[in-house]
Protein backbone atom coordinates (compact mmCIF):
# COMPACT_ATOMS: atom_id res chain seq x y z
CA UNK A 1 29.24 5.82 -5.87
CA UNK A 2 28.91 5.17 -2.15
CA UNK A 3 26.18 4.75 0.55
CA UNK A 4 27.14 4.39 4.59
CA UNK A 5 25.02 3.04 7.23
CA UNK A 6 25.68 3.97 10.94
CA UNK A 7 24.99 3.13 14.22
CA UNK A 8 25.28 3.58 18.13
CA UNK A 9 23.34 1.09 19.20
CA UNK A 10 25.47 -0.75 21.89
CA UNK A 11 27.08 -2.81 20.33
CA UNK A 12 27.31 -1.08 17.31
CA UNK A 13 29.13 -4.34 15.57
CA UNK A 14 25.70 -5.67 15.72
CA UNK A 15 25.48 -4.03 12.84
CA UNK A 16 27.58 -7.12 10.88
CA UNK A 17 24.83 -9.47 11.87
CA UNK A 18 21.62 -7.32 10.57
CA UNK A 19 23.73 -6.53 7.18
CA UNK A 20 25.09 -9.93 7.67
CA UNK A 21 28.80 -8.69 6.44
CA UNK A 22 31.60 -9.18 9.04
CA UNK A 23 33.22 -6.11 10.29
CA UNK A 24 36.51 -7.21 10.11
CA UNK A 25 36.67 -8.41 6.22
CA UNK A 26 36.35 -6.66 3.11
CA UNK A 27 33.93 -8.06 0.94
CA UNK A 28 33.32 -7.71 -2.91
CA UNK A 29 30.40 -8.64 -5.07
CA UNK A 30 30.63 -9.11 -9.24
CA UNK A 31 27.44 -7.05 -10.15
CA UNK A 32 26.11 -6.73 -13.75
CA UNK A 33 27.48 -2.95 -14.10
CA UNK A 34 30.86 -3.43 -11.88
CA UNK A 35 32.37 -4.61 -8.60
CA UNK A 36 30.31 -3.70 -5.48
CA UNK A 37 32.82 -3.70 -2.06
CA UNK A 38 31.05 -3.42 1.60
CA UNK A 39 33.58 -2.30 4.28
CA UNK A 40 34.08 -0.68 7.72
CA UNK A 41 35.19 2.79 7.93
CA UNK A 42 34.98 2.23 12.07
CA UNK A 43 33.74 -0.39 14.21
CA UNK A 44 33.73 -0.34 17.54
CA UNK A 45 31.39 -1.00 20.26
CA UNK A 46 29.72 2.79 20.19
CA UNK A 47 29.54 3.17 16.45
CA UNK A 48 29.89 1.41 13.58
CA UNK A 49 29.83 2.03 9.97
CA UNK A 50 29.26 -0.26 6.82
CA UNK A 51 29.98 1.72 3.51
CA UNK A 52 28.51 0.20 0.19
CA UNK A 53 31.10 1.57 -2.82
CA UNK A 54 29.95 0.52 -6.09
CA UNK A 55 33.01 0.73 -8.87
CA UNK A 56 30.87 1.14 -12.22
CA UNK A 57 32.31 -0.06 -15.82
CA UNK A 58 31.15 1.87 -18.15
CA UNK A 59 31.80 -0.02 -20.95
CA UNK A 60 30.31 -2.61 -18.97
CA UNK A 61 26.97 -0.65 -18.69
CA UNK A 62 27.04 0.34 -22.58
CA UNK A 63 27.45 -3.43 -23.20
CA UNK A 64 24.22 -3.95 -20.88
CA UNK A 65 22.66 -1.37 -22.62
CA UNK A 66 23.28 -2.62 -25.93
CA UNK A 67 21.13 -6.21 -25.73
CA UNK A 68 18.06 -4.86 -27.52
CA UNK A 69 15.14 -5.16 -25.08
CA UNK A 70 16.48 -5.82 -22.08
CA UNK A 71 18.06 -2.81 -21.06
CA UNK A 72 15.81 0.79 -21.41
CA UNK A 73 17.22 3.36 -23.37
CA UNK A 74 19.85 5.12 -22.22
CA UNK A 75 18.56 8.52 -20.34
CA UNK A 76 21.46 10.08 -21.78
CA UNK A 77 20.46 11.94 -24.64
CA UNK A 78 23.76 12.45 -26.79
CA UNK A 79 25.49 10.51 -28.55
CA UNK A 80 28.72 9.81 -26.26
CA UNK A 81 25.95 9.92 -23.57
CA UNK A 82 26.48 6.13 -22.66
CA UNK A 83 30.36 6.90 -21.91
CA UNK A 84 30.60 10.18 -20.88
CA UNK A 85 27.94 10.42 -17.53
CA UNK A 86 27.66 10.41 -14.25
CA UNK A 87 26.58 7.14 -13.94
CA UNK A 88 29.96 6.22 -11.97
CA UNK A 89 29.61 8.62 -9.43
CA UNK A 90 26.17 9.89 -8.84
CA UNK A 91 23.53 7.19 -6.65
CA UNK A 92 21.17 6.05 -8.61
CA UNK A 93 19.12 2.88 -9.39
CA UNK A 94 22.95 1.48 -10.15
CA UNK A 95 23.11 1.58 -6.63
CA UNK A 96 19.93 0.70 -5.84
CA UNK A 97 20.01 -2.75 -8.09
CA UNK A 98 23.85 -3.42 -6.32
CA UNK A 99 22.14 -2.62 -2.64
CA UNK A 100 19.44 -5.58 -3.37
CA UNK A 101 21.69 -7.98 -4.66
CA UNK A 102 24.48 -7.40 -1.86
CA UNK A 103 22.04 -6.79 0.78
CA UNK A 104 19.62 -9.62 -0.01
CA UNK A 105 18.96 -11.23 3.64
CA UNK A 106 19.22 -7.59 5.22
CA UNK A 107 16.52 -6.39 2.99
CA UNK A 108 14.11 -9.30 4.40
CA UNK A 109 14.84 -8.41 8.06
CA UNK A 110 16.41 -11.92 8.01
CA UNK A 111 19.23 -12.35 10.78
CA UNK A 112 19.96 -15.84 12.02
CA UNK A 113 22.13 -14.66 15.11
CA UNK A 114 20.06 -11.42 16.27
CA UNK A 115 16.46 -12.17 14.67
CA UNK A 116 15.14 -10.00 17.77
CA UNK A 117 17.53 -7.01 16.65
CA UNK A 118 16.45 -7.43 13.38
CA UNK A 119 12.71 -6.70 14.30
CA UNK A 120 13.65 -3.85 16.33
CA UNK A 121 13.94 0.05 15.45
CA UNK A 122 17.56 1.23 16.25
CA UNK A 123 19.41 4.45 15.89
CA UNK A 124 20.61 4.73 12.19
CA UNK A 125 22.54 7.11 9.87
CA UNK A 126 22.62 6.97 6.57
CA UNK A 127 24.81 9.16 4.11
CA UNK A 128 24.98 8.78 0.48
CA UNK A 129 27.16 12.09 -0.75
CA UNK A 130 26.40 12.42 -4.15
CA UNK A 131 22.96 11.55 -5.36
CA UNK A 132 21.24 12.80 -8.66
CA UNK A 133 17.82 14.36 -7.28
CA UNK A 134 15.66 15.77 -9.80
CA UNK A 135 13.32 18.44 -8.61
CA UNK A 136 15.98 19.76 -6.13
CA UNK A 137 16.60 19.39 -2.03
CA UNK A 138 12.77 19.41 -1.04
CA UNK A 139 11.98 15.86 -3.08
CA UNK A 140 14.54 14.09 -0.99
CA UNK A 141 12.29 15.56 1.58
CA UNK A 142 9.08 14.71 0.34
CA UNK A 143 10.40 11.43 0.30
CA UNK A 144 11.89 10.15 3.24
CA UNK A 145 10.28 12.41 6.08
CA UNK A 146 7.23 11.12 5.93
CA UNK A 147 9.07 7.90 6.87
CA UNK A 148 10.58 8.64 9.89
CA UNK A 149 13.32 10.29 8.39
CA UNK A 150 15.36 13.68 9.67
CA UNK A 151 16.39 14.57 6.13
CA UNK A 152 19.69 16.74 5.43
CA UNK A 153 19.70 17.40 1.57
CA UNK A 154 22.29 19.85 0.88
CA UNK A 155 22.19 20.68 -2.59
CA UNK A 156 26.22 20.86 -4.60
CA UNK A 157 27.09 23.60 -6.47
CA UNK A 158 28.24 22.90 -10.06
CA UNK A 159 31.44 25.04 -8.74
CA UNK A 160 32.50 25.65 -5.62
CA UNK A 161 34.99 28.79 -7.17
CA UNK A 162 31.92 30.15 -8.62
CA UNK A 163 28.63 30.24 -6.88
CA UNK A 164 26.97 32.77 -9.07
CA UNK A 165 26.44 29.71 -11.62
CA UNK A 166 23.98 28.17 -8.81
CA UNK A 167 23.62 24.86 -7.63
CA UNK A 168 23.61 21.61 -9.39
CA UNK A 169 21.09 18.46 -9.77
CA UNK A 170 23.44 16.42 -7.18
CA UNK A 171 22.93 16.56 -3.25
CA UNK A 172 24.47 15.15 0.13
CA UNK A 173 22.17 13.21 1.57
CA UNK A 174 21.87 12.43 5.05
CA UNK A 175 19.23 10.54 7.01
CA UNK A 176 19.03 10.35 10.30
CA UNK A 177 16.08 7.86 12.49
CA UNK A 178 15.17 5.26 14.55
CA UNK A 179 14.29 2.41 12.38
CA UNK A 180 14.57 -1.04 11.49
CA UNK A 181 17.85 -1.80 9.09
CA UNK A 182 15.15 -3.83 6.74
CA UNK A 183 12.75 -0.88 6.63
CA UNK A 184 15.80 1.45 5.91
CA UNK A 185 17.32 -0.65 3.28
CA UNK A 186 13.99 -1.15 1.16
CA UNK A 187 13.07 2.79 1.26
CA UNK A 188 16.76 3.44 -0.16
CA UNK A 189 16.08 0.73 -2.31
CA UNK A 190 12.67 2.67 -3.41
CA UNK A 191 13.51 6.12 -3.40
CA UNK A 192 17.34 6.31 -4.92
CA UNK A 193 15.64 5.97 -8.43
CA UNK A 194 12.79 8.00 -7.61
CA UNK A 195 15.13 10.75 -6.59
CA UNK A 196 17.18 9.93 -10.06
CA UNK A 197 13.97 9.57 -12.05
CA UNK A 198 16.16 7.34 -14.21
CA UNK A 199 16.39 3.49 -14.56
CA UNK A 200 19.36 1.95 -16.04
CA UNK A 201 18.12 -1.01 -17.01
CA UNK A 202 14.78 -2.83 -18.54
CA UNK A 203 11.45 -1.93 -16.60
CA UNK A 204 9.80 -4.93 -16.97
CA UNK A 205 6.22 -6.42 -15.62
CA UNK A 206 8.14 -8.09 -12.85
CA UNK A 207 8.72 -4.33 -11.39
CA UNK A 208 5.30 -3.73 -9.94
CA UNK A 209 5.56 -7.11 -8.19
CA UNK A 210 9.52 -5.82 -6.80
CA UNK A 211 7.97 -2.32 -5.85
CA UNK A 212 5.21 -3.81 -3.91
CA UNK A 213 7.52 -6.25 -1.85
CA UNK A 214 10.31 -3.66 -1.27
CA UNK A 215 7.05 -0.82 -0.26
CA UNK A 216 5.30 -2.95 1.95
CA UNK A 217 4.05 -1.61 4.89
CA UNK A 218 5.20 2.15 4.07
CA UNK A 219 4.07 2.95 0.45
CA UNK A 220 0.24 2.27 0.20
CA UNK A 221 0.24 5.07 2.91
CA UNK A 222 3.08 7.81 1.46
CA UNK A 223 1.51 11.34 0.75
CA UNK A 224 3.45 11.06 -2.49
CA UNK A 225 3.30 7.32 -3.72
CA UNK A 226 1.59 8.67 -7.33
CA UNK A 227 5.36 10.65 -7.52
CA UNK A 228 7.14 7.34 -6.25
CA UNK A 229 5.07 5.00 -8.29
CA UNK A 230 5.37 6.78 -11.64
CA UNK A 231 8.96 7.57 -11.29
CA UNK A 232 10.22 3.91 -10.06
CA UNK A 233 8.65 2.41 -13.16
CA UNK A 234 10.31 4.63 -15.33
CA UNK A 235 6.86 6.58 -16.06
CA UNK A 236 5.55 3.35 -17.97
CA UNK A 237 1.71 4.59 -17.39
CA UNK A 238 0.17 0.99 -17.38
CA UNK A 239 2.51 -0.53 -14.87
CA UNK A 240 2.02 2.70 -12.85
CA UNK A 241 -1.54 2.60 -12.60
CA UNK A 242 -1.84 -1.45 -11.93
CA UNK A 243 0.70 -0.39 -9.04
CA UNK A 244 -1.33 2.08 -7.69
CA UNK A 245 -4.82 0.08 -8.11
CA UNK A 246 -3.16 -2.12 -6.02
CA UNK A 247 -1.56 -0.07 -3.33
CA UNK A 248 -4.93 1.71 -3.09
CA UNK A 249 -6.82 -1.63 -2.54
CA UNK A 250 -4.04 -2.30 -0.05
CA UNK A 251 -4.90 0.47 2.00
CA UNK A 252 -8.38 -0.52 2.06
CA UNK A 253 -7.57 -4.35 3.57
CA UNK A 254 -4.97 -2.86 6.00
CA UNK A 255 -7.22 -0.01 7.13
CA UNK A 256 -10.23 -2.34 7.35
CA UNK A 257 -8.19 -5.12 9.15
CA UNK A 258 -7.00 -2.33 11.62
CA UNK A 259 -10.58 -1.00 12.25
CA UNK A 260 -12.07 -4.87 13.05
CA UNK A 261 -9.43 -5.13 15.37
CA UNK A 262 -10.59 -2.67 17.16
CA UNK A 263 -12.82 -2.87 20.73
CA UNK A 264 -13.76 0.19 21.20
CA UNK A 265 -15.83 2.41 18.92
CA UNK A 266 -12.93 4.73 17.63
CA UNK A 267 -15.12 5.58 14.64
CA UNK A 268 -17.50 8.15 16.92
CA UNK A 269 -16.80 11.05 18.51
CA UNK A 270 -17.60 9.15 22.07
CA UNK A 271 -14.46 7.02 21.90
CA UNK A 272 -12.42 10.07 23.83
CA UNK A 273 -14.22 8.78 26.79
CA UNK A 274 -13.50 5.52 25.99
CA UNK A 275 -11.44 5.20 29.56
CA UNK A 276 -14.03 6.28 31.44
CA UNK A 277 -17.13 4.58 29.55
CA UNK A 278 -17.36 0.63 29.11
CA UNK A 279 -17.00 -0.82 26.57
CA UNK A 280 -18.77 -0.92 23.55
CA UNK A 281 -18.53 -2.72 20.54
CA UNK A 282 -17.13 -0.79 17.90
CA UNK A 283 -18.59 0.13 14.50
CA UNK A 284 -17.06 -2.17 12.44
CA UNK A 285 -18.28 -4.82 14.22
CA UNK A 286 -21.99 -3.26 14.71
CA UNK A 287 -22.19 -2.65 11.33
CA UNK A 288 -21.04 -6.09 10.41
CA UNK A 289 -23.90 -7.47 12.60
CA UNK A 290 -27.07 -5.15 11.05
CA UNK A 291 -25.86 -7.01 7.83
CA UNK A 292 -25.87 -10.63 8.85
CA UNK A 293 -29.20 -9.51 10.49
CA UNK A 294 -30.30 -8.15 7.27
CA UNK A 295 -28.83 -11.34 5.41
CA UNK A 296 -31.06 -13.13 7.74
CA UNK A 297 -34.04 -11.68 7.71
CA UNK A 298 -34.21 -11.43 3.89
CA UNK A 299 -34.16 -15.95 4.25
CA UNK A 300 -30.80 -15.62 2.30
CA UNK A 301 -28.47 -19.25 1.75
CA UNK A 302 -26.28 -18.25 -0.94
CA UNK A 303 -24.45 -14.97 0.11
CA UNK A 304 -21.83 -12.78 -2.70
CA UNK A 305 -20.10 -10.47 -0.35
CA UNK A 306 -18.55 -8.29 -3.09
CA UNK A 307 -15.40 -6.14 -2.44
CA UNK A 308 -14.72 -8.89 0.81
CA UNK A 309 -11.33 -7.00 1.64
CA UNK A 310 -9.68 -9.00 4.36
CA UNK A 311 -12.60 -11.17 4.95
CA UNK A 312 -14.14 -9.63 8.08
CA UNK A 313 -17.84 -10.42 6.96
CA UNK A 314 -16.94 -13.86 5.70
CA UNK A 315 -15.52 -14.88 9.09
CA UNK A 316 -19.32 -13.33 10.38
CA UNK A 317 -21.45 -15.43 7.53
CA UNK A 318 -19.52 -19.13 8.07
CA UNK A 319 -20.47 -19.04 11.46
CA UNK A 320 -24.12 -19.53 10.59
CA UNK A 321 -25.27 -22.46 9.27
CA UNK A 322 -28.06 -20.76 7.11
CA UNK A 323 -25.55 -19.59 4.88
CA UNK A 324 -24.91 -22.80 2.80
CA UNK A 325 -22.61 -21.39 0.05
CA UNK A 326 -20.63 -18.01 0.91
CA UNK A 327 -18.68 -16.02 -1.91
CA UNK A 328 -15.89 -13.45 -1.29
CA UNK A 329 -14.99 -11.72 -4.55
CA UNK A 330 -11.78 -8.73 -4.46
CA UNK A 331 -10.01 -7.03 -7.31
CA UNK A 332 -7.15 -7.73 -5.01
CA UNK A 333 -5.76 -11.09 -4.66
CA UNK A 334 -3.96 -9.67 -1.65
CA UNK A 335 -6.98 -9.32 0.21
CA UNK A 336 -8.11 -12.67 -0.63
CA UNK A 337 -5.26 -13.94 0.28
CA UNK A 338 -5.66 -11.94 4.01
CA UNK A 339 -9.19 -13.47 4.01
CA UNK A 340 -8.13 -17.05 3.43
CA UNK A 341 -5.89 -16.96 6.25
CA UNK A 342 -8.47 -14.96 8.56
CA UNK A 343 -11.02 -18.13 7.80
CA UNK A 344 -8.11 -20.59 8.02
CA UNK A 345 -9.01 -22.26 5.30
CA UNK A 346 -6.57 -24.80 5.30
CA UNK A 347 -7.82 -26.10 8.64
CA UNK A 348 -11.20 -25.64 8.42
CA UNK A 349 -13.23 -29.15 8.32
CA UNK A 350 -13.89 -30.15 5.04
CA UNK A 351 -17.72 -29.73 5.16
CA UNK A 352 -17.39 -26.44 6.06
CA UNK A 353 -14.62 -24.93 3.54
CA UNK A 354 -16.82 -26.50 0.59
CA UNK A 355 -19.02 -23.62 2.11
CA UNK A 356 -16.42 -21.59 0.96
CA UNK A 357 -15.50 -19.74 -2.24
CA UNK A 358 -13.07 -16.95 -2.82
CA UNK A 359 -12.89 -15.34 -6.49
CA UNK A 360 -10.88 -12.78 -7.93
CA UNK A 361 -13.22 -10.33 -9.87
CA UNK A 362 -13.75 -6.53 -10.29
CA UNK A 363 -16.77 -4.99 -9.68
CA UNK A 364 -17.18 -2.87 -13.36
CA UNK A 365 -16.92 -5.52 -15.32
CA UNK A 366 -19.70 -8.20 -15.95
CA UNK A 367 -18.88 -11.69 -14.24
CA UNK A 368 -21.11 -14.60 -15.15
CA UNK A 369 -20.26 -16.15 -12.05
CA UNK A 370 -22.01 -13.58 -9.60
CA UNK A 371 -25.57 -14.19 -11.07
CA UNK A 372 -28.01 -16.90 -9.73
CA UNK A 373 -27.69 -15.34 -5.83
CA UNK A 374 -29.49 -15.03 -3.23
CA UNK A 375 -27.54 -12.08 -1.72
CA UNK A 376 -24.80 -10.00 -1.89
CA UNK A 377 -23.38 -7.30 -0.11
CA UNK A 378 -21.29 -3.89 -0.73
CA UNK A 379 -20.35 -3.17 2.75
CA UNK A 380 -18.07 0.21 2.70
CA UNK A 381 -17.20 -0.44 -1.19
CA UNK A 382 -18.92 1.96 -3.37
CA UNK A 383 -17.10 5.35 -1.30
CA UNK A 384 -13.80 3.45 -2.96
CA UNK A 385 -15.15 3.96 -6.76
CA UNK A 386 -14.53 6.98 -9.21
CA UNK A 387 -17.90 8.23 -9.94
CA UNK A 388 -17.77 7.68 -13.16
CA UNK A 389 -17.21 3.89 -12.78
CA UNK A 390 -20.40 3.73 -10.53
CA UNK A 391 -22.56 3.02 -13.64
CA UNK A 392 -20.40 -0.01 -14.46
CA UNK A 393 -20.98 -0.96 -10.75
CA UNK A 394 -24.54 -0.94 -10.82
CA UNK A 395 -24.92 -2.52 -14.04
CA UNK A 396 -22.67 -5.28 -12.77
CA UNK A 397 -24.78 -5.78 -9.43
CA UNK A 398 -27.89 -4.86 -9.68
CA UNK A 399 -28.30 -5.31 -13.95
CA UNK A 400 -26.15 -8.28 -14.09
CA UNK A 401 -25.49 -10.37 -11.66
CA UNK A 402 -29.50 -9.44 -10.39
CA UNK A 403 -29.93 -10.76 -6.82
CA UNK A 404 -32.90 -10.86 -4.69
CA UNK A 405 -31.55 -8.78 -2.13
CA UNK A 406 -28.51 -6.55 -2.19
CA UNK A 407 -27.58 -4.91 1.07
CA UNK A 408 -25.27 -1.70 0.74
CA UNK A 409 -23.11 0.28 3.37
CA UNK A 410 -21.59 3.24 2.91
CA UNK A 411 -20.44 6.54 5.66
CA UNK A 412 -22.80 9.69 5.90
CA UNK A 413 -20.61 12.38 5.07
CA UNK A 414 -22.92 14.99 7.36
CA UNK A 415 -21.55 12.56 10.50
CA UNK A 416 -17.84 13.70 9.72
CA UNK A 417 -17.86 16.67 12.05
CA UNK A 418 -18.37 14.65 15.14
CA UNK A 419 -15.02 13.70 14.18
CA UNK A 420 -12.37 15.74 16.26
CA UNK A 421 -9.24 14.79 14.15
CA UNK A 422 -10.88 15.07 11.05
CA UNK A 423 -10.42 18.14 8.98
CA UNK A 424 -13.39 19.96 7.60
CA UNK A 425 -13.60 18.62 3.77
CA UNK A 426 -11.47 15.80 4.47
CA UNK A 427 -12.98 12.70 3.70
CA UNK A 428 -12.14 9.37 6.57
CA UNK A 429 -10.07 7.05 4.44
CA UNK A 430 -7.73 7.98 1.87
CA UNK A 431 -8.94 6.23 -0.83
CA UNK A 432 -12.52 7.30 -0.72
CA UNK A 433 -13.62 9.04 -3.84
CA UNK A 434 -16.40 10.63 -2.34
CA UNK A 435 -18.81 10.41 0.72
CA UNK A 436 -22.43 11.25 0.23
CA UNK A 437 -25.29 13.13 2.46
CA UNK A 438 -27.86 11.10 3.57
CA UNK A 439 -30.13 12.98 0.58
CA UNK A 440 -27.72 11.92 -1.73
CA UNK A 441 -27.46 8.49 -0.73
CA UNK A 442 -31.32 8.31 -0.78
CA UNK A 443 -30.86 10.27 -4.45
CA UNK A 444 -28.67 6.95 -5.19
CA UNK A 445 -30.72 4.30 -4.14
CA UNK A 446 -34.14 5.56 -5.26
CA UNK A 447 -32.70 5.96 -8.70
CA UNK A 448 -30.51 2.45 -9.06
CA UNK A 449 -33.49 0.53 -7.61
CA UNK A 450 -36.05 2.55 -9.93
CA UNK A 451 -33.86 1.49 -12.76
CA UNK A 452 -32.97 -1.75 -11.90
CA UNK A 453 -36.48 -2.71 -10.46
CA UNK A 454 -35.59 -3.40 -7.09
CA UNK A 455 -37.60 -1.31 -3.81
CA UNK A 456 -35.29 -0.44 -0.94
CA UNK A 457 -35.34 0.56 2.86
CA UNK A 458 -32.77 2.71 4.28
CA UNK A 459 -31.52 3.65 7.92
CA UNK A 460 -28.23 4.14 10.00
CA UNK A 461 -26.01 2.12 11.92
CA UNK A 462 -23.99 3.42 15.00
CA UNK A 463 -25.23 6.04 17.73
CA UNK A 464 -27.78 8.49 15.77
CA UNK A 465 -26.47 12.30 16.42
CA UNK A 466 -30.03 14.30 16.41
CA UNK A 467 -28.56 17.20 14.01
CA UNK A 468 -26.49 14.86 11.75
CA UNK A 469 -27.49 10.95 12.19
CA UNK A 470 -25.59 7.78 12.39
CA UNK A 471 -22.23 7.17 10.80
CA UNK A 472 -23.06 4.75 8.54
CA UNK A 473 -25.44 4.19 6.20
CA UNK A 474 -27.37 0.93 5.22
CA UNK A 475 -29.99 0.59 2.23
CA UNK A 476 -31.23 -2.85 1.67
CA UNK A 477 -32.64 -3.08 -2.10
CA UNK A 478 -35.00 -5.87 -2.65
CA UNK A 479 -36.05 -7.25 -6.01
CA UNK A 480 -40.10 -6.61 -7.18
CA UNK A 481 -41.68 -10.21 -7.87
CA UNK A 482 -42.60 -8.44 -11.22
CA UNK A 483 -38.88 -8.45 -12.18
CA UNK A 484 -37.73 -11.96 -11.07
């Protein structure tokens, strides 16, 4: 089987140094199914070309197969299956496994004598001529264009003498972009098994952790990463849905961290005269501000900020001393991680990181450690639940963990026509599960603090629209003396 690389980028031999494989030598790799060679078809200073052929033993892959539970099972389903196959010819997660292993530094965007090159988008080709693509043509499509790709999937007939037998499951794949060679490496690394919808080998744990590294920066955000997800982990439904609980709680810290960048309100339908107006603060950070006020005012100390994300609030609470223990809490250790290095923990002064906790802990499921508050905050984290989990959410927070004040922030779904680029019935983020009314909202938080015994005020943050009000939503439940 055999995958080529190309470039024009002048030079095009730069391409050695990103792959880190000299032009002018052959190279061979022992890989657990075979020999993999890299070589130059051309290199020259206008193009260049780096061809990955991977000679497959078969009795080598039966053997690999044959070690009880650390291969999967063969996705051959006849007898003779395991010598008679494809699997020597057709790209596939062969391939991909022998691309990660021979490719290693390349895949990292590691290149000690162009690191600037490496970090750079550059004109690339990439061919691979016979690949097994289930579902036809259009999947290789689905797949790569959203990427960045111009994909050329031209589907093989199972005989070229006879055409009225139709095509077969095997295209000719050609990409064509302007990318990075570590971005390009790690979606072929990705998608060639997607596209076979077969692994060759034991889909272990470990793969969720391999799928999330490789899909970094691209996957959270692909129109089909359910497809991708399932099919990489060989349709294993618990390590599919632990993936995509945690690609979808990566697309909430990335999206977040994006929007508190931000200086200018690009949340309202003003910011399109953003050039023209001055600046204003933008609704991340407004919003961020009406809760430390309402932290404040309610004579809170100890603060749970509860689905913290990349730590945007934290950063907010540690500034003021009033706040003498502050707690972020994430399903995602990802975005705890993001919010320990937005804090700088490790160089904050001792007195002040004892301030400091950050827990791991999911929001429908009861967590001794949350009770005994003063405070805690859902700022834009209840849009993010199914609505069948909410009950487990509110018996968590308000039934559980029971503090005096718990302030909650959420978008008004009636505001979402103010927004030019967003379609009607499209909700603003992805992941939301749903985005209520202001009469629902007020449905919601009349009923949770009538059950839980807590009385609440609502209003908006953001500019108020007369017709359809502010874009956010705040209520701010506080617990009856005849319930503490």
């Amino acid at each position: 089987m055999l995958l080529t690389v190309s470039t024009t980028h002048r030079p095009a031999t730069d391409l050695g140094h990103l792959l880190v494989k000299h032009p002018d030598r052959a190279h061979s790799f022992d890989v657990p199914t075979g020999t993999a060679h890299v070589f130059y078809p051309e290199a020259g200073e206008d193009r260049c070309t780096a061809a990955l052929l991977l000679e497959v033993d078969p009795l080598r892959l039966a053997g690999a197969r044959g070690k009880g539970r650390q291969a999967a099972p063969a996705p051959e389903s006849f007898t003779l299956g395991r010598y008679v196959n494809d699997r020597p010819y057709a790209a596939s997660s062969l391939l991909s496994s022998a691309l990660s292993r021979v490719y290693r530094s390349a895949l990292r965007g590691e290149s000690r004598e162009r690191p600037e090159l490496a970090r750079t988008p550059i004109p690339l080709t990439v061919r691979v001529p016979v690949l097994r693509c289930r579902g036809g043509a259009d999947v290789a499509v689905r797949m790569f264009g959203p990427l960045g790709w111009t994909v050329d999937a031209i589907p093989i007939p199972l005989d070229g003498e006879h055409p009225e037998w139709g095509d077969s499951r095997y295209v000719d794949l050609t990409l064509t972009g302007t990318l990075r060679v570590a971005d390009a490496l790690n979606h072929l690394y990705v998608l060639l098994p997607v596209l076979d919808d077969a692994k060759h080998y034991w889909v272990a744990p470990d793969e969720v952790d391999k799928l999330l590294r490789a899909g970094a920066g691209w996957l959270a955000g692909h129109p089909e990463r359910s497809m991708i997800t399932r099919r990489y982990l060989a349709h294993r439904r618990a390590l599919a849905g632990q993936a995509l609980a945690r690609l979808a709680e990566q697309r909430l810290t990335d999206e977040s961290a994006a929007v508190d960048a931000d200086t200018i309100d690009t949340d309202s339908v003003e910011a399109a005269d953003a050039a023209t107006a001055p600046a204003r603060l933008s609704l991340a950070v407004r919003r961020r501000e009406v809760v430390h006020a309402a932290l404040a005012a309610a004579g809170a100390n100890r603060v749970l900020d509860l689905g913290c994300g990349g730590g945007a609030l934290l950063a907010t609470l540690v500034g003021d001393s009033r706040f003498t223990e502050i707690v972020g809490t994430d399903v995602s250790t990802h975005a705890l991680d993001l919010s320990a290095r937005r804090l700088r923990l490790d160089r904050l002064p001792e007195r002040r990181r004892n301030r400091i906790r950050l827990w791991q802990s999911a929001l429908t499921y009861r967590d001794d450690r949350l009770r005994g508050y003063d405070a805690a905050v859902l700022m834009e984290v209840i849009e993010h639940v199914d609505p069948a989990r909410l009950p487990a959410l509110e018996d968590t927070v308000f039934g559980h963990a029971q503090p005096a004040t718990v302030v909650v922030t959420t978008p008004n779904s009636e505001y979402n026509v103010c927004y030019e680029g967003l379609a009607a019935g499209r909700f603003r983020h992805a992941d939301h599960r749903f985005e209520w009314t202001r009469a629902e909202f007020a449905d919601w938080v009349a009923r949770v603090g009538s059950t839980y015994g807590y009385a609440a005020a609502r209003r908006g943050i953001g500019d108020e629209d007369p017709e359809v009000g502010a874009p956010t939503q705040l209520a701010v439940f506080t617990r009856t003396e005849a319930d503490r």
